[in-house]
PDB file of N, CA and C in Angstrom:
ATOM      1  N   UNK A   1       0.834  -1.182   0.000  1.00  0.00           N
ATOM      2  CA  UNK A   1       0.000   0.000   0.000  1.00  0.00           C
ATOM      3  C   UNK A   1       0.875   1.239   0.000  1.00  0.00           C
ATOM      4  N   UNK A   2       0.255   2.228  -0.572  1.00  0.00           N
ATOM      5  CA  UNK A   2       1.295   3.169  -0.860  1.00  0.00           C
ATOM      6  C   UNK A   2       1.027   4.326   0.155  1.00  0.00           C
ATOM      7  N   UNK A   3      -0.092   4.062   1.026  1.00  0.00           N
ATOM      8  CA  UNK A   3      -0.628   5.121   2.340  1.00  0.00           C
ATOM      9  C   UNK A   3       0.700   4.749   3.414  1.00  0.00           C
ATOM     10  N   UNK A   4       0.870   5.657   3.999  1.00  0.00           N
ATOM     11  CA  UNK A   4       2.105   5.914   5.500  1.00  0.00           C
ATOM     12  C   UNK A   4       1.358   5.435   6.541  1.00  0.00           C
ATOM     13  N   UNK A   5      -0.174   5.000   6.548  1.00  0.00           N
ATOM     14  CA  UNK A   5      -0.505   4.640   7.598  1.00  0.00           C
ATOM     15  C   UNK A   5      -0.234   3.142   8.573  1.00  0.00           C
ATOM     16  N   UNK A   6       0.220   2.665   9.188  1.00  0.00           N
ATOM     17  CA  UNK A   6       0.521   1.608  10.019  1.00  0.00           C
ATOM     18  C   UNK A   6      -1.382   0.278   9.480  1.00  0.00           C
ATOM     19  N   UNK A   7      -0.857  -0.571   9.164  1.00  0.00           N
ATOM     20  CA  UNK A   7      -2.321  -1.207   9.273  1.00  0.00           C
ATOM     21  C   UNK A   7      -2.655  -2.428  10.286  1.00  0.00           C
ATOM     22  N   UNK A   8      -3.439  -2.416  10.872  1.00  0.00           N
ATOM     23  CA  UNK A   8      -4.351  -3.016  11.728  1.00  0.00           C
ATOM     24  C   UNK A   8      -4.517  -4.600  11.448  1.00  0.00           C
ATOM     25  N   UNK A   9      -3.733  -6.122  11.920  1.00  0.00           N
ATOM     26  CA  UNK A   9      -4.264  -6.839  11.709  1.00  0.00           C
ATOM     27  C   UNK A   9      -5.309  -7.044  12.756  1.00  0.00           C
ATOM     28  N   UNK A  10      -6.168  -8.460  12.774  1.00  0.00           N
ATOM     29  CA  UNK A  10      -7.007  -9.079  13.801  1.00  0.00           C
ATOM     30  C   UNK A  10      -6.612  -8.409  15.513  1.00  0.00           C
ATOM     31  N   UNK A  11      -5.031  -8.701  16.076  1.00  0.00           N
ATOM     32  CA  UNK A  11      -5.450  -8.309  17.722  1.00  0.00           C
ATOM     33  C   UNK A  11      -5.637  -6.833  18.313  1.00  0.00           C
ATOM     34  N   UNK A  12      -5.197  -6.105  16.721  1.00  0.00           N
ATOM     35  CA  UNK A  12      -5.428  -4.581  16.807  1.00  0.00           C
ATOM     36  C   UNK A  12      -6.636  -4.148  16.591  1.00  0.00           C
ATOM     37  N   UNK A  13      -7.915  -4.693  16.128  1.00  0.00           N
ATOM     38  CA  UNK A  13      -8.562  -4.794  15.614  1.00  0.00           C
ATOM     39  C   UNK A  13      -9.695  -5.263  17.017  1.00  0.00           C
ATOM     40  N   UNK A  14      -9.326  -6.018  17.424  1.00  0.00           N
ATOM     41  CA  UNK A  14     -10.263  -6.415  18.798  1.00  0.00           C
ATOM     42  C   UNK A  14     -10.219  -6.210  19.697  1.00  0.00           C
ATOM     43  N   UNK A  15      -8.614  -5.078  20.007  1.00  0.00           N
ATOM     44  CA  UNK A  15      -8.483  -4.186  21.042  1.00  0.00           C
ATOM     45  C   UNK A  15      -9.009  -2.804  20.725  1.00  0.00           C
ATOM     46  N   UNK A  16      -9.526  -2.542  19.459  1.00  0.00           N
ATOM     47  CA  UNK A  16      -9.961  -1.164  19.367  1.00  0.00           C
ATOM     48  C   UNK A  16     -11.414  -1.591  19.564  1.00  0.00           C
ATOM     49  N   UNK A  17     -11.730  -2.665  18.871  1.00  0.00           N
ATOM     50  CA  UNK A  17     -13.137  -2.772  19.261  1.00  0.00           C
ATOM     51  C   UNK A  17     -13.563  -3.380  20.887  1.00  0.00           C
ATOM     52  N   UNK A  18     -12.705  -3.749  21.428  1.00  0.00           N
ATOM     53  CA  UNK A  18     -12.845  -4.252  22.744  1.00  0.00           C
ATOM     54  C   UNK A  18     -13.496  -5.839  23.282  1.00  0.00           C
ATOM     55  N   UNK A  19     -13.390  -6.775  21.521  1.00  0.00           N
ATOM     56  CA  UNK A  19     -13.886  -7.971  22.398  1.00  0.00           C
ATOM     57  C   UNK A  19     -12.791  -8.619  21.884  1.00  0.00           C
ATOM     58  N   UNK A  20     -12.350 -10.314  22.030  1.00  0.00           N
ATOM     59  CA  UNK A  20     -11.722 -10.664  21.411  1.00  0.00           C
ATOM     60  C   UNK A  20     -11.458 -11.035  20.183  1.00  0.00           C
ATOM     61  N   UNK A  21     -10.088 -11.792  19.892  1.00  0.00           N
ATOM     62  CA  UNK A  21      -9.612 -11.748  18.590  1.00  0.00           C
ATOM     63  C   UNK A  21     -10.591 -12.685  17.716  1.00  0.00           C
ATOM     64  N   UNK A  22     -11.086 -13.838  18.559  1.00  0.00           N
ATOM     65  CA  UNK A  22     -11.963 -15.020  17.991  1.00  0.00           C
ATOM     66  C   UNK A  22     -12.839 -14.279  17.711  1.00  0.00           C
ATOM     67  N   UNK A  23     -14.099 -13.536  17.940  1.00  0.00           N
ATOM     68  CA  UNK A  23     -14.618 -13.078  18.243  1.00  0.00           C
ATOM     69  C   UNK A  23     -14.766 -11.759  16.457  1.00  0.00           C
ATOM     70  N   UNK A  24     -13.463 -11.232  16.677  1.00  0.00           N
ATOM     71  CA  UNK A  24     -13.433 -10.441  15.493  1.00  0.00           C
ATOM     72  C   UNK A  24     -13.205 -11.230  14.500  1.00  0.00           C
ATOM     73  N   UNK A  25     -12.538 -12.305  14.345  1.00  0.00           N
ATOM     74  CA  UNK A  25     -12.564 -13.392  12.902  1.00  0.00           C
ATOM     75  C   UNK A  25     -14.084 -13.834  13.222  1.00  0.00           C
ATOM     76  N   UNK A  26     -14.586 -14.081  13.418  1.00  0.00           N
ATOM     77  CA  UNK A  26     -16.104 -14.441  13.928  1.00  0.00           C
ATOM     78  C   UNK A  26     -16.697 -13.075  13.068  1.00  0.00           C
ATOM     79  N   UNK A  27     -16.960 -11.988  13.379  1.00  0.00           N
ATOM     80  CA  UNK A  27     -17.483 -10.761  12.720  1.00  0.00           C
ATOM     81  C   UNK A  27     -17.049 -10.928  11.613  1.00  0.00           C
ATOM     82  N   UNK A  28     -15.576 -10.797  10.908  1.00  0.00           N
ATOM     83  CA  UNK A  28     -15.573 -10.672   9.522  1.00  0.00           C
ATOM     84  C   UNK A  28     -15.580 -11.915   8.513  1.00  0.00           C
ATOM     85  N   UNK A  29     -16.262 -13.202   9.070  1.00  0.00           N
ATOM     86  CA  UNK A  29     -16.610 -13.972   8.546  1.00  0.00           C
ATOM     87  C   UNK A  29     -17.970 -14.090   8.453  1.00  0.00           C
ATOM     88  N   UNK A  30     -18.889 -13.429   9.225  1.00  0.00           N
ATOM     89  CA  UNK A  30     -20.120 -13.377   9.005  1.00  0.00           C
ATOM     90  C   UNK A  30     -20.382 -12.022   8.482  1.00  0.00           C
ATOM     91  N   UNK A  31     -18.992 -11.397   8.260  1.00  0.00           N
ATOM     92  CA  UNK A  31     -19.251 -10.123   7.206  1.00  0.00           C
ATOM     93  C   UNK A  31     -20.251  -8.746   8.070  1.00  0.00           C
ATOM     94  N   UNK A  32     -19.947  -8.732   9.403  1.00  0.00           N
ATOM     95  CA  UNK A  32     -20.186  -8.035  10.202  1.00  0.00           C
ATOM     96  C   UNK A  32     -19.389  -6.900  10.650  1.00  0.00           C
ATOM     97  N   UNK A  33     -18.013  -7.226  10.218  1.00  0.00           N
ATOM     98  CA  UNK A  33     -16.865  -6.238  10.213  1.00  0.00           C
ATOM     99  C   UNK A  33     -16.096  -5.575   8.849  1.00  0.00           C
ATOM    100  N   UNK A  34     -16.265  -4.080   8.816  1.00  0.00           N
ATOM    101  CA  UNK A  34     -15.587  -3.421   7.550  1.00  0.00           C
ATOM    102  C   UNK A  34     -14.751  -4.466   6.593  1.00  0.00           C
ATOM    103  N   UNK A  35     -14.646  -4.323   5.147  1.00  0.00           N
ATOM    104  CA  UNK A  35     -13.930  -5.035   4.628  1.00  0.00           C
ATOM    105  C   UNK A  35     -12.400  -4.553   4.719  1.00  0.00           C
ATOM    106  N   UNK A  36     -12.108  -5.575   4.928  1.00  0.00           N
ATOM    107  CA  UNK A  36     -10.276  -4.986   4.822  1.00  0.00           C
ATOM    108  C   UNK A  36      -9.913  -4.160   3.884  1.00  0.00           C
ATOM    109  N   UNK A  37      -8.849  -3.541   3.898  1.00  0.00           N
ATOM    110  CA  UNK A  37      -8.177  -1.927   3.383  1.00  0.00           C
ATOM    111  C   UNK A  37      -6.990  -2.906   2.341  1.00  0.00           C
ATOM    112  N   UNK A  38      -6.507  -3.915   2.918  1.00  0.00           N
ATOM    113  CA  UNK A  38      -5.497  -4.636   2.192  1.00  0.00           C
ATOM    114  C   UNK A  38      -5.635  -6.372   2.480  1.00  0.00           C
ATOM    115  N   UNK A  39      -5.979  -7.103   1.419  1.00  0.00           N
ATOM    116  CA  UNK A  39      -6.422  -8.412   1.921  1.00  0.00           C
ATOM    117  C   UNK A  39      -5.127  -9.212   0.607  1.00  0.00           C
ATOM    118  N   UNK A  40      -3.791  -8.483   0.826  1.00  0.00           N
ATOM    119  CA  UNK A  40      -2.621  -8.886  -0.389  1.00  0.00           C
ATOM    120  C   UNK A  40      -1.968 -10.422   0.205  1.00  0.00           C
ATOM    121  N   UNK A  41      -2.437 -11.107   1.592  1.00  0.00           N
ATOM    122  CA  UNK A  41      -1.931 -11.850   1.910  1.00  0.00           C
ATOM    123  C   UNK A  41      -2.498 -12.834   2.259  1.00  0.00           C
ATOM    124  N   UNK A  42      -2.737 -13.328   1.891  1.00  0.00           N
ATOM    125  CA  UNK A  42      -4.613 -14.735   2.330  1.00  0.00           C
ATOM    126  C   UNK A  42      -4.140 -15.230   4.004  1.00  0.00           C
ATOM    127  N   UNK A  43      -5.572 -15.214   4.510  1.00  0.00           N
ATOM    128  CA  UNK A  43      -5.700 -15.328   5.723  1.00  0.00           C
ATOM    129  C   UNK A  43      -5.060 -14.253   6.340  1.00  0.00           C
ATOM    130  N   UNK A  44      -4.466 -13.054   6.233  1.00  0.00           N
ATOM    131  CA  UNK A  44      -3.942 -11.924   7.310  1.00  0.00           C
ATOM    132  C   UNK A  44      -4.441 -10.801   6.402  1.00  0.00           C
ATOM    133  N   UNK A  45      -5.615 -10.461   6.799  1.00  0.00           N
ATOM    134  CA  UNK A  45      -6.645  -9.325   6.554  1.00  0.00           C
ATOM    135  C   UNK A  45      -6.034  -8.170   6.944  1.00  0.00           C
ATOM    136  N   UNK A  46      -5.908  -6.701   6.847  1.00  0.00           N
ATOM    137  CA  UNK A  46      -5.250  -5.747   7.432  1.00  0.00           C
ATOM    138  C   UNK A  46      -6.048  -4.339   7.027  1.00  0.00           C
ATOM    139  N   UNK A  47      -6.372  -3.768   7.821  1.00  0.00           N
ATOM    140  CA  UNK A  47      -6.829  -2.612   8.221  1.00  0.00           C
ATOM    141  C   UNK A  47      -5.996  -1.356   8.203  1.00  0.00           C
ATOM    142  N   UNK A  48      -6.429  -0.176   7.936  1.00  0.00           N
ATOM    143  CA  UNK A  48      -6.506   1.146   8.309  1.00  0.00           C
ATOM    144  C   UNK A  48      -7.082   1.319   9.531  1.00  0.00           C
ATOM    145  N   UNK A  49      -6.706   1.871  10.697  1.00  0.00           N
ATOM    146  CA  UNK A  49      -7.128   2.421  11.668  1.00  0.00           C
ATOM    147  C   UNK A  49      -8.220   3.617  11.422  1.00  0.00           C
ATOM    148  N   UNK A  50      -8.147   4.248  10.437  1.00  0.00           N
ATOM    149  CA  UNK A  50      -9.564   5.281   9.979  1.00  0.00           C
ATOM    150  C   UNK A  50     -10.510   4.636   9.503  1.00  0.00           C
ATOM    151  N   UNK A  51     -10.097   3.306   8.807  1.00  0.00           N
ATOM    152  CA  UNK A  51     -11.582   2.657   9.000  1.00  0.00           C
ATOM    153  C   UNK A  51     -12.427   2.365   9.855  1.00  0.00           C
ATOM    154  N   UNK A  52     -11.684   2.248  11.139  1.00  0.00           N
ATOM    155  CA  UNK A  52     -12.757   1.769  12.206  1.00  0.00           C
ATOM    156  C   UNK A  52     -12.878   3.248  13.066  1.00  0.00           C
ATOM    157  N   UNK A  53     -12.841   4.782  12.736  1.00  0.00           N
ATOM    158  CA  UNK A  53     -12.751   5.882  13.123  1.00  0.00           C
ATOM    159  C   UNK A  53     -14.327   6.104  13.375  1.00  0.00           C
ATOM    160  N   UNK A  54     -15.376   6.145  12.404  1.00  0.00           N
ATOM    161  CA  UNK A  54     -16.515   6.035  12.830  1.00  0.00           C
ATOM    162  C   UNK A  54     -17.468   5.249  12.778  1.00  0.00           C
ATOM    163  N   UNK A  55     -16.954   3.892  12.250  1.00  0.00           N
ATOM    164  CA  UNK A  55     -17.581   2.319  12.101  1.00  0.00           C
ATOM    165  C   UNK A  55     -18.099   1.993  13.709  1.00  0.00           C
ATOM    166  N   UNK A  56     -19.594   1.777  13.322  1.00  0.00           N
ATOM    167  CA  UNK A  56     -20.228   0.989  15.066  1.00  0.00           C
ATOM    168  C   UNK A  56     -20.305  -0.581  14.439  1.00  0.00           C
ATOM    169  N   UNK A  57     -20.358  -1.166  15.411  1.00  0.00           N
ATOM    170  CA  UNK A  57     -20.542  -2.915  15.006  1.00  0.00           C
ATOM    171  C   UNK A  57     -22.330  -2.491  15.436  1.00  0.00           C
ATOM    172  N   UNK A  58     -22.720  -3.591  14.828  1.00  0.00           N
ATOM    173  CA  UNK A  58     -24.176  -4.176  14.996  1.00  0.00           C
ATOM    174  C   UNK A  58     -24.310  -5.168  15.079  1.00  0.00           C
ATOM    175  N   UNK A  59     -25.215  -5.449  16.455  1.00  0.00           N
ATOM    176  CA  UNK A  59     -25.282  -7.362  17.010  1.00  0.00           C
ATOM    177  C   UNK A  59     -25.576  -7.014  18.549  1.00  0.00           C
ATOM    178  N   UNK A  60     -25.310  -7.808  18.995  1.00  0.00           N
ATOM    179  CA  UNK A  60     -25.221  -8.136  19.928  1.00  0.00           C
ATOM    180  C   UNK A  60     -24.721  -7.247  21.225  1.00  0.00           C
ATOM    181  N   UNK A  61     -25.479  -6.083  21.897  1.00  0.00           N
ATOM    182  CA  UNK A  61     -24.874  -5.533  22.767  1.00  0.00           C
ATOM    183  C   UNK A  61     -24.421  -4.004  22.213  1.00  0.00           C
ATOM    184  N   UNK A  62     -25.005  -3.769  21.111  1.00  0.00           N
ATOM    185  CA  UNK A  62     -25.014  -2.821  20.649  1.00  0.00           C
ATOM    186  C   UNK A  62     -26.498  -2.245  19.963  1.00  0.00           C
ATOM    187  N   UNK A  63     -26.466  -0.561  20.845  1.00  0.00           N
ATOM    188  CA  UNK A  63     -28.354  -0.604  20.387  1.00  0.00           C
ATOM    189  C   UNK A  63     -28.060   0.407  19.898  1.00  0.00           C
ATOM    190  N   UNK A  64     -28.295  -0.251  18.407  1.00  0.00           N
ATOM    191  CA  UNK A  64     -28.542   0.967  17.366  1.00  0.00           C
ATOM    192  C   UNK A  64     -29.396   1.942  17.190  1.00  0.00           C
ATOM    193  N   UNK A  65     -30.446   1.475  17.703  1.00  0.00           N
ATOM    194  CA  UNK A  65     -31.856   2.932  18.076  1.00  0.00           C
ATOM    195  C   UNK A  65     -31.168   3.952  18.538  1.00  0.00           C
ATOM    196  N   UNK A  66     -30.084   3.717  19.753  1.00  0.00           N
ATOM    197  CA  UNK A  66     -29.596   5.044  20.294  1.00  0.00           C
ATOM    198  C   UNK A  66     -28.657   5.634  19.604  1.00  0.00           C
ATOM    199  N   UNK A  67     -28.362   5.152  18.742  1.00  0.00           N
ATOM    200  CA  UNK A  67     -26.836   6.006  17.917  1.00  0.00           C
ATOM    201  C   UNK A  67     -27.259   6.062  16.518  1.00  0.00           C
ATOM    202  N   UNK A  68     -28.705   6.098  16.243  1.00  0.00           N
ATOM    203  CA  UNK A  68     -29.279   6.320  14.597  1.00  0.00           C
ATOM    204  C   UNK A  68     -28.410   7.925  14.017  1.00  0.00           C
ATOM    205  N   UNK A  69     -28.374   7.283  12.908  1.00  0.00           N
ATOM    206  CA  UNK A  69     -27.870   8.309  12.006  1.00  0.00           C
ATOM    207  C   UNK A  69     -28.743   9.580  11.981  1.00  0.00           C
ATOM    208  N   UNK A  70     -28.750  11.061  11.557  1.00  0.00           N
ATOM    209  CA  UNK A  70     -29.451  12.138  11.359  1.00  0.00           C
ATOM    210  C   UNK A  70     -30.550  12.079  10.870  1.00  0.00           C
ATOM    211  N   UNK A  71     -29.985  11.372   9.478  1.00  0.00           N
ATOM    212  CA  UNK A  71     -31.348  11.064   8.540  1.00  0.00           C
ATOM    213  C   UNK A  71     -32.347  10.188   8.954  1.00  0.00           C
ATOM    214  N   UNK A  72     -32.145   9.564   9.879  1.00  0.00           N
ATOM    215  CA  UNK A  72     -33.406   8.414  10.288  1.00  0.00           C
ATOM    216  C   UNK A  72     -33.254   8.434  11.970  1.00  0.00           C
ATOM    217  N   UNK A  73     -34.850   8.546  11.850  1.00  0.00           N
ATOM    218  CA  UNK A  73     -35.414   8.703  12.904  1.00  0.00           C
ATOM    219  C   UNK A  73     -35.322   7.429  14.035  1.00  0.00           C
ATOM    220  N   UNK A  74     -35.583   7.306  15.483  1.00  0.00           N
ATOM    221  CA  UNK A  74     -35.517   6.293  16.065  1.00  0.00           C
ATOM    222  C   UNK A  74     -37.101   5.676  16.297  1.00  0.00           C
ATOM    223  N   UNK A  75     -37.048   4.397  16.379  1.00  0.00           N
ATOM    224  CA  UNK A  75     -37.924   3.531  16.533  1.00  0.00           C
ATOM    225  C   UNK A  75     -39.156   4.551  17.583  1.00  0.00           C
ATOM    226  N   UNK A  76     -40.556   4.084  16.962  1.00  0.00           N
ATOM    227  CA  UNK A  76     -40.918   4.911  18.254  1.00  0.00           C
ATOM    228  C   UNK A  76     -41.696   3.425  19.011  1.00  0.00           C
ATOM    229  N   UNK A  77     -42.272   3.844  20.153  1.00  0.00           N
ATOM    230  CA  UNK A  77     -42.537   2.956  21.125  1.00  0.00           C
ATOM    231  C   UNK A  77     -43.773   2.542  20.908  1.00  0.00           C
ATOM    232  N   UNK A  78     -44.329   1.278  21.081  1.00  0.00           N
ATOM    233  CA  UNK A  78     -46.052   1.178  20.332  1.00  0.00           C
ATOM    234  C   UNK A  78     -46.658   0.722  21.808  1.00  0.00           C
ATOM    235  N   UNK A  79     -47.731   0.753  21.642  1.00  0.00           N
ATOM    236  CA  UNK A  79     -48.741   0.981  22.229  1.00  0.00           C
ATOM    237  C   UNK A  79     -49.210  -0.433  23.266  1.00  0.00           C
ATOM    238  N   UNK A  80     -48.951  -0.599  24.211  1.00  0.00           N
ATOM    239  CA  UNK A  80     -49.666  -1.985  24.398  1.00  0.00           C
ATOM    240  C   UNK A  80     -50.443  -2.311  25.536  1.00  0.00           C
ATOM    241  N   UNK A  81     -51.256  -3.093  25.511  1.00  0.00           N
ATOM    242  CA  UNK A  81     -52.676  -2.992  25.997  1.00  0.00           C
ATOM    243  C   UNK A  81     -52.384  -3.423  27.680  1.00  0.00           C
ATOM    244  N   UNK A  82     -52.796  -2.992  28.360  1.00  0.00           N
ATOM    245  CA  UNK A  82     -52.430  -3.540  29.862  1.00  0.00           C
ATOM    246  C   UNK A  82     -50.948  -2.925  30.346  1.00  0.00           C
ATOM    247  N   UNK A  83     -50.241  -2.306  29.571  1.00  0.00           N
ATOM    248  CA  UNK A  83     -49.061  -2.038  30.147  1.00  0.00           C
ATOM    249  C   UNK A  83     -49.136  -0.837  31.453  1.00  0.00           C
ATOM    250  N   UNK A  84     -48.237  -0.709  32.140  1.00  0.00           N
ATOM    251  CA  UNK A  84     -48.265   0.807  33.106  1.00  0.00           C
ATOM    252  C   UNK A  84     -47.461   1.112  32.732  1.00  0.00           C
ATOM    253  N   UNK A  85     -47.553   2.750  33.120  1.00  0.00           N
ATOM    254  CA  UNK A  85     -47.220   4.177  32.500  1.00  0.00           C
ATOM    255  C   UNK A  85     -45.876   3.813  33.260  1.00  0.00           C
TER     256      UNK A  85
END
């Protein structure tokens, strides 16, 4: 790559995101995690650190209602019969 930036394999990658490394091969095999910036070496995927600058994961433990984008509105709350206020 011809960028100066340092790139990110897998344990850099699950320390920025904060779970583990299994865990992040787990995400980008179910294609849950950004596509790699440089994939020139099979099996050692490698990242840009500005890719994951304003990337949120989605799944598990992450509630996207609260961090919706500008353009879209959040879920609103429906109505249900017997509930208290």
């Amino acid at each position: 790559m011809a960028d100066d930036q340092r790139l990110w394999g897998y344990p850099e990658v699950a320390a920025h995101l904060g779970i583990s490394v299994g865990a992040t091969r787990s995400r980008k095999s179910r294609g849950s995690l950004s596509s790699p910036d440089d994939d020139s070496v099979p099996d050692r995927p490698r990242w840009k650190p500005s890719t994951f600058q304003n990337w949120r994961p989605v799944g598990r433990g992450f509630r996207s209602d609260l961090h919706s984008s500008p353009d879209r509105r959040p879920p609103r709350p429906t109505d249900r019969a017997g509930a208290r206020p």
